[in-house]
N, C-alpha and C. Protein backbone atom coordinates (compact mmCIF):
# COMPACT_ATOMS: atom_id res chain seq x y z
N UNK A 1 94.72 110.66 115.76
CA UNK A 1 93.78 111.67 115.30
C UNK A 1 92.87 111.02 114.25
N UNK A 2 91.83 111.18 114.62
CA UNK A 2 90.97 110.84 113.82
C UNK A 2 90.83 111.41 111.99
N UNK A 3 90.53 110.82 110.69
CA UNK A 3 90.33 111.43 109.67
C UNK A 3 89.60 112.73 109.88
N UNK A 4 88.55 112.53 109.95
CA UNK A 4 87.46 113.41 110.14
C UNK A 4 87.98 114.46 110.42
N UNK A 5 88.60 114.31 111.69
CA UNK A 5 89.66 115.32 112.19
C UNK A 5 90.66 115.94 111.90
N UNK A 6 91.29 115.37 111.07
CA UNK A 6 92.66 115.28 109.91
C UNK A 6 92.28 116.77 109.10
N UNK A 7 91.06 116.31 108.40
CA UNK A 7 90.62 117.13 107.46
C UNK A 7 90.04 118.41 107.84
N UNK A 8 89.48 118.48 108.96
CA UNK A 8 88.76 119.33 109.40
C UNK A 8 89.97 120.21 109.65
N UNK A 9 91.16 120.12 110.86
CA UNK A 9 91.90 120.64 110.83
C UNK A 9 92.75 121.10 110.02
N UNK A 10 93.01 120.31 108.54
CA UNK A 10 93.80 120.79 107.24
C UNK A 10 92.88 122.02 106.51
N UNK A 11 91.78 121.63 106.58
CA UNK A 11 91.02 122.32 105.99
C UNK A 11 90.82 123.88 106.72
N UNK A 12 91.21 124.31 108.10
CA UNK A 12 90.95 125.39 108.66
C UNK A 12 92.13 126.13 108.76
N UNK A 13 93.24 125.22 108.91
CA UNK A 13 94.39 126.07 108.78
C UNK A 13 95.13 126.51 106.98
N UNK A 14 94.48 125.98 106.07
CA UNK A 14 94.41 126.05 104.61
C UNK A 14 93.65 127.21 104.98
N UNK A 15 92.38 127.97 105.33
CA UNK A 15 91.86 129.08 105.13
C UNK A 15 92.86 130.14 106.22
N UNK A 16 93.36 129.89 107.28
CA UNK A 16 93.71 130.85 108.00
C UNK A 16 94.86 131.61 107.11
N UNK A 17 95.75 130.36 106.44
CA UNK A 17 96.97 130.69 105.90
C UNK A 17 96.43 131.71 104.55
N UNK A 18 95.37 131.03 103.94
CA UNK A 18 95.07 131.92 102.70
C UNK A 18 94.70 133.69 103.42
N UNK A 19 94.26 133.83 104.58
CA UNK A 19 94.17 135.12 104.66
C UNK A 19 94.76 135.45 105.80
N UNK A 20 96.06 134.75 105.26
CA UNK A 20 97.25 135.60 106.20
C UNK A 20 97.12 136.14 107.64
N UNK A 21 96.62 134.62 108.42
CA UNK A 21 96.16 134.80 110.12
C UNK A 21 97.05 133.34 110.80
N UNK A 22 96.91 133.77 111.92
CA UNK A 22 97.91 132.50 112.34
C UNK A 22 96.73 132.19 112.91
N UNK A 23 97.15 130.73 113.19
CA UNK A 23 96.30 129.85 114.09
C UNK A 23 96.72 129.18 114.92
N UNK A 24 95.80 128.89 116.23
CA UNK A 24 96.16 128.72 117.34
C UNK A 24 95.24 127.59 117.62
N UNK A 25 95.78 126.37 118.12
CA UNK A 25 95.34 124.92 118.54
C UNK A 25 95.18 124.92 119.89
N UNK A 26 93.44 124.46 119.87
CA UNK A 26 93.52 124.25 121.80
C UNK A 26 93.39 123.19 122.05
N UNK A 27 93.34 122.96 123.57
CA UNK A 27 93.27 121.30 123.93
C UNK A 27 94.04 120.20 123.19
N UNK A 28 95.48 120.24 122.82
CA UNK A 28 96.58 119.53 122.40
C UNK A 28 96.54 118.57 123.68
N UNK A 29 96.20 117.18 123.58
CA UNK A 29 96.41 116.26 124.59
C UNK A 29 98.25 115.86 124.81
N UNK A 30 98.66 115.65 123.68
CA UNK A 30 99.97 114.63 122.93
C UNK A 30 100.94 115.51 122.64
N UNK A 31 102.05 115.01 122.78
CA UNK A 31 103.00 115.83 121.39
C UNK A 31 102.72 115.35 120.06
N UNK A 32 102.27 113.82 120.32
CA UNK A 32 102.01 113.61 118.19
C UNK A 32 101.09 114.03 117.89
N UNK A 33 99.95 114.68 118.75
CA UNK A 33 98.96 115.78 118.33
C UNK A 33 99.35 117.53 117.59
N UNK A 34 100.77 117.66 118.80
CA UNK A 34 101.51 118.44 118.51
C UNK A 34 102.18 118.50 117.08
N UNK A 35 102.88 117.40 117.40
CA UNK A 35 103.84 117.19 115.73
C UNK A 35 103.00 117.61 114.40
N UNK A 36 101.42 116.67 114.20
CA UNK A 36 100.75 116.75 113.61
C UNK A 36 100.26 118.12 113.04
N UNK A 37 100.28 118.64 113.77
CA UNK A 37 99.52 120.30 113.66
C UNK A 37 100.40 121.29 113.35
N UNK A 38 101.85 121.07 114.10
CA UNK A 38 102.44 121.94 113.44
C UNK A 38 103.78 121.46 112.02
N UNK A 39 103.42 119.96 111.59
CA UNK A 39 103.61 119.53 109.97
C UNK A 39 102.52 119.97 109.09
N UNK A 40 100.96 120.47 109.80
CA UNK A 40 100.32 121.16 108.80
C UNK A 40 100.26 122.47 108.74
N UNK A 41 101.33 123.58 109.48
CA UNK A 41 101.49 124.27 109.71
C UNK A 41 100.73 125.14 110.95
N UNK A 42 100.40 124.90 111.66
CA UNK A 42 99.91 125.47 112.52
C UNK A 42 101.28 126.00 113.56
N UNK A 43 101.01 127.36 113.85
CA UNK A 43 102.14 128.38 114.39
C UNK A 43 101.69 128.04 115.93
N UNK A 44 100.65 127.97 116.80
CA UNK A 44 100.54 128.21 117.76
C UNK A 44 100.25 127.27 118.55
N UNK A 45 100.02 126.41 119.57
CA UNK A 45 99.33 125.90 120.62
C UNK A 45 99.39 126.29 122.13
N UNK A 46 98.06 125.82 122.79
CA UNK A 46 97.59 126.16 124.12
C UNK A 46 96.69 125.13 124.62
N UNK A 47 97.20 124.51 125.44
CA UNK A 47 96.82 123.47 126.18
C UNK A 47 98.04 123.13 127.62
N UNK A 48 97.13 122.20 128.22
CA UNK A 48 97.38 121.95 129.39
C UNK A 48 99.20 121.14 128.70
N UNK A 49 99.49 120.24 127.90
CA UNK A 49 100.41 119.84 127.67
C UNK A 49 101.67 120.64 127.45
N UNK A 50 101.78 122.33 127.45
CA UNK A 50 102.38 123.31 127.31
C UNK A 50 102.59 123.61 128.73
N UNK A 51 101.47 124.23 129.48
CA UNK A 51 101.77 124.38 130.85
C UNK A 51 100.34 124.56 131.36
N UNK A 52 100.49 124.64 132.82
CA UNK A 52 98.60 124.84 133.12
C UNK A 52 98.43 126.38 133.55
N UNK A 53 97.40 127.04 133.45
CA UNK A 53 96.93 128.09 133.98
C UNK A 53 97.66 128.90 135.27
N UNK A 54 98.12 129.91 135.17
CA UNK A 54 99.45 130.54 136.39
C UNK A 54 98.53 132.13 136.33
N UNK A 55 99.15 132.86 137.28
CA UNK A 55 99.12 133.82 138.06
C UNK A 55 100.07 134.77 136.96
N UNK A 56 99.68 135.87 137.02
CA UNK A 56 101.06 137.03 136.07
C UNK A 56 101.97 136.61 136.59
N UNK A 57 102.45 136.99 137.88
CA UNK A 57 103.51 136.71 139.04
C UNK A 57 104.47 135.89 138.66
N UNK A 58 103.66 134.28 138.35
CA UNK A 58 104.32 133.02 138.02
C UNK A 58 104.84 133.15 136.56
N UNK A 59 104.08 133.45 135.51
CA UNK A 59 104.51 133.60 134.55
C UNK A 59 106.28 134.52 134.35
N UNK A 60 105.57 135.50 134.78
CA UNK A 60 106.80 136.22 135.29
C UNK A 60 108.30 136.04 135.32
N UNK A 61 108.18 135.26 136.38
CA UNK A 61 109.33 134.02 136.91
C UNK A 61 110.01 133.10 135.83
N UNK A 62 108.74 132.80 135.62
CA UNK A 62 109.23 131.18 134.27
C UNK A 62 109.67 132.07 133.21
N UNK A 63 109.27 132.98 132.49
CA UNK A 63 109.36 133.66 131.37
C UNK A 63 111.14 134.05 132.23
N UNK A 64 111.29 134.73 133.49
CA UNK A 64 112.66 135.19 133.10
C UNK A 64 113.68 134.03 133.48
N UNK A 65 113.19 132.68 134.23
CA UNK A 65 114.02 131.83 134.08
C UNK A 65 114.10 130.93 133.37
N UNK A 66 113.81 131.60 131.64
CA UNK A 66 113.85 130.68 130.42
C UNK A 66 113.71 129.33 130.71
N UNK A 67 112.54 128.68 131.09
CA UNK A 67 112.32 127.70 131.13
C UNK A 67 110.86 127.86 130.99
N UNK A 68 110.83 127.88 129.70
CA UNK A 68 109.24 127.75 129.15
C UNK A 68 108.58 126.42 128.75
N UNK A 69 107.78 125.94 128.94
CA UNK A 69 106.65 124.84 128.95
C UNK A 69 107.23 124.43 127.50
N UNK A 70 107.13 124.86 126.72
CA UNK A 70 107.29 124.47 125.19
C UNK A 70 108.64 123.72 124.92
N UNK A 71 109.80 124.61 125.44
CA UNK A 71 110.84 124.77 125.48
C UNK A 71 111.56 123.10 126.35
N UNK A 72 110.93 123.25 127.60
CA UNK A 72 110.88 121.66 128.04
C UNK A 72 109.73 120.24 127.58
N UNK A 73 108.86 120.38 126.83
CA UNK A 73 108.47 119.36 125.94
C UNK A 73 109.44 119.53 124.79
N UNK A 74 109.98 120.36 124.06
CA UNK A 74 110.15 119.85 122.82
C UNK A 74 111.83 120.09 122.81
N UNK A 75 112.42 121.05 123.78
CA UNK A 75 114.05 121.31 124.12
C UNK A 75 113.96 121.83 122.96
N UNK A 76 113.10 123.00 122.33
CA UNK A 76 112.97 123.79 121.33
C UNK A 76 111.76 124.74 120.93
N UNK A 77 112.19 125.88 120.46
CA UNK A 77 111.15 126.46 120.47
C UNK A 77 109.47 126.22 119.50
N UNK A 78 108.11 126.49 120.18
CA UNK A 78 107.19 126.02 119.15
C UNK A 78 106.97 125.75 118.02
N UNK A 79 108.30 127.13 117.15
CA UNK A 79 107.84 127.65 116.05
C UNK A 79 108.55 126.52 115.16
């Protein structure tokens, strides 16, 4: 990750937290993109590295056969 980037992102989730909003990271390529974001606290991500774009239907399924995208990158939950 770039500085530039570093900061930009410290710097936005420093305002979300001051007024008590969660924030949500898109386009996470990495997990050490991952790691990164949520050691600066960031609660949320959405990107293709989580899972790709599904149908209700599919979701459905995965949601009741606990095997969530997150859950198999990290063998733990996001939070």
């Amino acid at each position: 990750m770039a500085p530039a980037s570093f900061v930009i992102i410290q710097s936005v989730l420093s305002m979300t937290h001051g007024l008590h909003l969660r924030a949500t990271a898109e386009g996470i390529e990495t997990r050490q993109e991952w790691d990164i974001l949520k050691a600066l606290g960031c609660q949320e991500g959405q990107s293709y590295l989580f899972g790709r774009p599904m149908r209700k239907e599919d979701l459905v399924t995965l949601t009741i056969s606990n095997d969530l995208p997150e859950q198999r990158l990290a063998g733990q939950s996001m939070s």
